[in-house]
C-alpha atoms as a PDB file:
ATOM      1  CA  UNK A   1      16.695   9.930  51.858  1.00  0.00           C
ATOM      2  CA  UNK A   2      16.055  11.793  49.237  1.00  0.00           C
ATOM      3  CA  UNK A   3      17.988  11.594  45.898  1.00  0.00           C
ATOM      4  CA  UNK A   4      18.440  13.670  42.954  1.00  0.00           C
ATOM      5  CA  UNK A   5      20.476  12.524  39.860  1.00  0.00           C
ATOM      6  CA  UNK A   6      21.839  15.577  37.373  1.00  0.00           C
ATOM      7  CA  UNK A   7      24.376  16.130  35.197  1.00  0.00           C
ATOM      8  CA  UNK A   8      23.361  13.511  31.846  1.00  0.00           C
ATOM      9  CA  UNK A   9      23.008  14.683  28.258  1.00  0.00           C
ATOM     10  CA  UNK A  10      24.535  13.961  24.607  1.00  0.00           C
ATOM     11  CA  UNK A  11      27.840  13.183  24.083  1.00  0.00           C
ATOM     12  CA  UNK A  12      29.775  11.770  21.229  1.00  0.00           C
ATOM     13  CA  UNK A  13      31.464   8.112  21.694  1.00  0.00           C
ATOM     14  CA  UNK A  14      34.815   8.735  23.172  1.00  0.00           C
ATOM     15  CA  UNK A  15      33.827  11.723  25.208  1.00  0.00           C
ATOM     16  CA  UNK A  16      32.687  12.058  28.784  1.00  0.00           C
ATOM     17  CA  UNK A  17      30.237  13.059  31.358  1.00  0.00           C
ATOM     18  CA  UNK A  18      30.132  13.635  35.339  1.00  0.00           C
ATOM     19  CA  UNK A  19      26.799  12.592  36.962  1.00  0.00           C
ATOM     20  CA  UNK A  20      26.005  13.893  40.059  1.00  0.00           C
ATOM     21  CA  UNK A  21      23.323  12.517  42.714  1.00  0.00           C
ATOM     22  CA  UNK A  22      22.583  14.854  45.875  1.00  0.00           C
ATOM     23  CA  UNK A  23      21.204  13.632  48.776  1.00  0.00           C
ATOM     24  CA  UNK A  24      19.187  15.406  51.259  1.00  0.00           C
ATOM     25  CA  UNK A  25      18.939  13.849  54.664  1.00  0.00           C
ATOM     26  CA  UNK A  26      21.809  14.041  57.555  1.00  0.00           C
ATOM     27  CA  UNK A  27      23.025  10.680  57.542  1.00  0.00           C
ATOM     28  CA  UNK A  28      24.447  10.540  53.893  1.00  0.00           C
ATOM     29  CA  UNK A  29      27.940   9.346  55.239  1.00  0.00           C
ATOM     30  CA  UNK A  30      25.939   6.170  56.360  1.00  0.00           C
ATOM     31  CA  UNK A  31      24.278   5.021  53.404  1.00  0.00           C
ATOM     32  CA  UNK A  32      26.486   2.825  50.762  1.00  0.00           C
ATOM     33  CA  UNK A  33      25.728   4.764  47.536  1.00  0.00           C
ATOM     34  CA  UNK A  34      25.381   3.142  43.786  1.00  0.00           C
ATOM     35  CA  UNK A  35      24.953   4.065  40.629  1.00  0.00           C
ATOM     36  CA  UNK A  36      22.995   2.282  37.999  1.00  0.00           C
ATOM     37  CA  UNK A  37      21.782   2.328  34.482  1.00  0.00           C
ATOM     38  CA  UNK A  38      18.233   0.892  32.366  1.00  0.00           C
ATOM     39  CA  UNK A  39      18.381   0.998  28.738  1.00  0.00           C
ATOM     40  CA  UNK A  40      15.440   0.493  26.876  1.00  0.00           C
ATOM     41  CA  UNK A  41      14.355  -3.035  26.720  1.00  0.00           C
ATOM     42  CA  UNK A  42      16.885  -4.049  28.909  1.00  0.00           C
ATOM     43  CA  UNK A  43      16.944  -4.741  32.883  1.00  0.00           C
ATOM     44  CA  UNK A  44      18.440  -2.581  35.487  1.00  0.00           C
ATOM     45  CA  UNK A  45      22.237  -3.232  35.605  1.00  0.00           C
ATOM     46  CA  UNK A  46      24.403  -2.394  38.504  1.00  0.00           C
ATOM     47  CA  UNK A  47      27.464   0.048  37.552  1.00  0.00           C
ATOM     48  CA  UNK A  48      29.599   1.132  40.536  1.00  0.00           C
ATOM     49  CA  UNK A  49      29.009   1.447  44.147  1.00  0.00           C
ATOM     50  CA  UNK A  50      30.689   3.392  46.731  1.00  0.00           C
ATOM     51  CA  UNK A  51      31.445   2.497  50.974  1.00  0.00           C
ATOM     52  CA  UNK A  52      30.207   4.963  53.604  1.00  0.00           C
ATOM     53  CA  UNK A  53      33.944   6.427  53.752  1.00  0.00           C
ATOM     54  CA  UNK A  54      34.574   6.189  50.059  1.00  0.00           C
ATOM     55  CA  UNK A  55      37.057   3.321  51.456  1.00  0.00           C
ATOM     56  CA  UNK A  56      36.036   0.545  48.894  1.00  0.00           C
ATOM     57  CA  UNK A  57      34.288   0.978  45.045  1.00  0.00           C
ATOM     58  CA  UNK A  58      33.324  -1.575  43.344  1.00  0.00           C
ATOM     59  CA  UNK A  59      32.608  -1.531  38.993  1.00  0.00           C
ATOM     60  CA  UNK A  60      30.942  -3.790  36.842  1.00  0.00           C
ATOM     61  CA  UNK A  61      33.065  -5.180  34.339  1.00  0.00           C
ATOM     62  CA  UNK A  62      31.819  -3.071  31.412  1.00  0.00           C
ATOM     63  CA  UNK A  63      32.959   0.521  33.058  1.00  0.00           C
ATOM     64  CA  UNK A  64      36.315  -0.532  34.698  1.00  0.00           C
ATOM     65  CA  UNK A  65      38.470   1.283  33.646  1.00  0.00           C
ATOM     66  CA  UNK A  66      36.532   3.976  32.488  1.00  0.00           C
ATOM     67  CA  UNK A  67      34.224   5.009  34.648  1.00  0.00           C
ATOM     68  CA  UNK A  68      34.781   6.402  38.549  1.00  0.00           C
ATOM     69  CA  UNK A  69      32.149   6.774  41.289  1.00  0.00           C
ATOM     70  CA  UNK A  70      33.166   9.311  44.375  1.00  0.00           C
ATOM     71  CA  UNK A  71      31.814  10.705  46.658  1.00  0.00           C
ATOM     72  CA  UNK A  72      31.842  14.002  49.172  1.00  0.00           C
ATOM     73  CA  UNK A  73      30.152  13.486  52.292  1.00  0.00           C
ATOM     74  CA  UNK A  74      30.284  17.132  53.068  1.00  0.00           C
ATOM     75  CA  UNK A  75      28.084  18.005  49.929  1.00  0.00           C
ATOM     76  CA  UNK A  76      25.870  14.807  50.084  1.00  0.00           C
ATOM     77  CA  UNK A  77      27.129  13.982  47.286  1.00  0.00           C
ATOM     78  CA  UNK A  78      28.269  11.146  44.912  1.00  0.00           C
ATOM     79  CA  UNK A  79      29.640  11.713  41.390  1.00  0.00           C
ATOM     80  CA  UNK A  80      29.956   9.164  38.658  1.00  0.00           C
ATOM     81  CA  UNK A  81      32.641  10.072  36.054  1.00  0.00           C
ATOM     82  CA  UNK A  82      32.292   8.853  32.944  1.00  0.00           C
ATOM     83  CA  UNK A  83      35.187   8.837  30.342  1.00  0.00           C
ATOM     84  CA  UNK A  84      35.922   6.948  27.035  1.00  0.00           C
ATOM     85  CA  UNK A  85      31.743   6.958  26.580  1.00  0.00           C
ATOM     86  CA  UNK A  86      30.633   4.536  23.911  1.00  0.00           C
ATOM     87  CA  UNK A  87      26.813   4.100  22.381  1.00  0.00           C
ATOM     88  CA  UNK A  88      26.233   1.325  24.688  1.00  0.00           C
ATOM     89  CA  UNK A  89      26.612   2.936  27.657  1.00  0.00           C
ATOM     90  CA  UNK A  90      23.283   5.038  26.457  1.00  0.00           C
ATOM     91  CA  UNK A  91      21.115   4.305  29.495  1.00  0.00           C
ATOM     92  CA  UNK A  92      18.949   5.997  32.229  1.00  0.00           C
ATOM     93  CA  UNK A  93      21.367   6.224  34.671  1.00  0.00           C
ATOM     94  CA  UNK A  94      20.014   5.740  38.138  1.00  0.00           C
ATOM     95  CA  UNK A  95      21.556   6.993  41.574  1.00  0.00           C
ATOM     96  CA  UNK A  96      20.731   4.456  44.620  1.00  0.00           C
ATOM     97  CA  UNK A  97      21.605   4.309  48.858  1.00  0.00           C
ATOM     98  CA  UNK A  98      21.472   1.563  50.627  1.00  0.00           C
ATOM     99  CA  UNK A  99      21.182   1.612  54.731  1.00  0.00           C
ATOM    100  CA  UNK A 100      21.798   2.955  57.222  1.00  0.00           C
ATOM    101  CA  UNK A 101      24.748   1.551  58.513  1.00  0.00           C
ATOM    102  CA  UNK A 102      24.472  -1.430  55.617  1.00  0.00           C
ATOM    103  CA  UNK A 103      27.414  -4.353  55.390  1.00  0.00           C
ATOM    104  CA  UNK A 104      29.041  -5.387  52.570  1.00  0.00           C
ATOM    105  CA  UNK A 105      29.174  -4.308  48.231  1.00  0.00           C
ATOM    106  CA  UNK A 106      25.771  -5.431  46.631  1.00  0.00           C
ATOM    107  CA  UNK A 107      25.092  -5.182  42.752  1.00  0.00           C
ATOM    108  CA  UNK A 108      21.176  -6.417  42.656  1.00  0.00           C
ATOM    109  CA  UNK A 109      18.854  -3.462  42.756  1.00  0.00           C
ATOM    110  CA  UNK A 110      16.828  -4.409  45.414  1.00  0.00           C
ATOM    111  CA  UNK A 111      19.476  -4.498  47.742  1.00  0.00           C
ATOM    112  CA  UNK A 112      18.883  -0.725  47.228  1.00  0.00           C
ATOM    113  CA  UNK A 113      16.514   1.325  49.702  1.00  0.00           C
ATOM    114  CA  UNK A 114      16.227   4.265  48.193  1.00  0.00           C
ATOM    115  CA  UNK A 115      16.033   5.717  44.301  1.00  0.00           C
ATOM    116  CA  UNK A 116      16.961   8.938  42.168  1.00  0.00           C
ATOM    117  CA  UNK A 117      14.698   9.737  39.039  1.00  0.00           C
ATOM    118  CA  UNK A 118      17.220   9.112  36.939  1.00  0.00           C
ATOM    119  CA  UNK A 119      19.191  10.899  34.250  1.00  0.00           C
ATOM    120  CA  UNK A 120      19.236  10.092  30.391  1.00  0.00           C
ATOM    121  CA  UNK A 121      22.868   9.529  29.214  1.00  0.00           C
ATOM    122  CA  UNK A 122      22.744   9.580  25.403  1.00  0.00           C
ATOM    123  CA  UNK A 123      26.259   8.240  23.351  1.00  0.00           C
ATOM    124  CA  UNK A 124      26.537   8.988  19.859  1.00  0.00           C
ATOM    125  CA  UNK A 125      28.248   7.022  17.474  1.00  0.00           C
END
């Protein structure tokens, strides 16, 4: 699986921003799909992950609310929307799969099979 992460830029706190990750492959609607984010200095931190079906999403505590991760198995694609942006959600926001055919919500990066490049979100203040 390949994965390709788009949509990131400048935005001013309070704004928003949709992310986008395609996939290539055939199989898309079997991979769990997850979005993540690496600010400099800082670790890789889980932000919202999506079920095969789209069934079950699951946020870290710092974007509930805000942000929402979808998907479109017809496109290969999942979408992160991002509303109510403030400066520390500036990050390289990372798009991740996990599977085929994987059980169960995980949050720890290497629970993840397969990467994006990434995509600079910058939040003014």
């Amino acid at each position: 699986v390949q994965l390709v992460e788009s949509g990131g830029g400048l935005v001013q706190a309070g704004g928003s921003l949709r992310l986008s990750c395609a996939a290539s492959g055939r199989t898309f609607n079997t991979y769990f799909m997850g979005w993540f984010r690496q600010a400099p200095g800082k670790e890789r931190e889980f932000v919202a992950a999506i079920s095969w079906s789209a069934g079950n999403t699951y946020y870290a505590d710092s974007v509930k609310g805000r942000f929402t991760i979808s998907r479109d198995n017809a496109k290969n694609t999942v979408y992160l929307q991002m509303n109510s942006l403030k400066p520390e959600d500036t990050a390289v926001y990372y798009c991740a799969a996990r599977g085929p055919y994987a059980q169960g919500m995980r949050v720890t990066p290497n629970a993840y099979h397969y990467w994006g490049q990434g995509t600079q979100v910058t939040v003014s203040s």
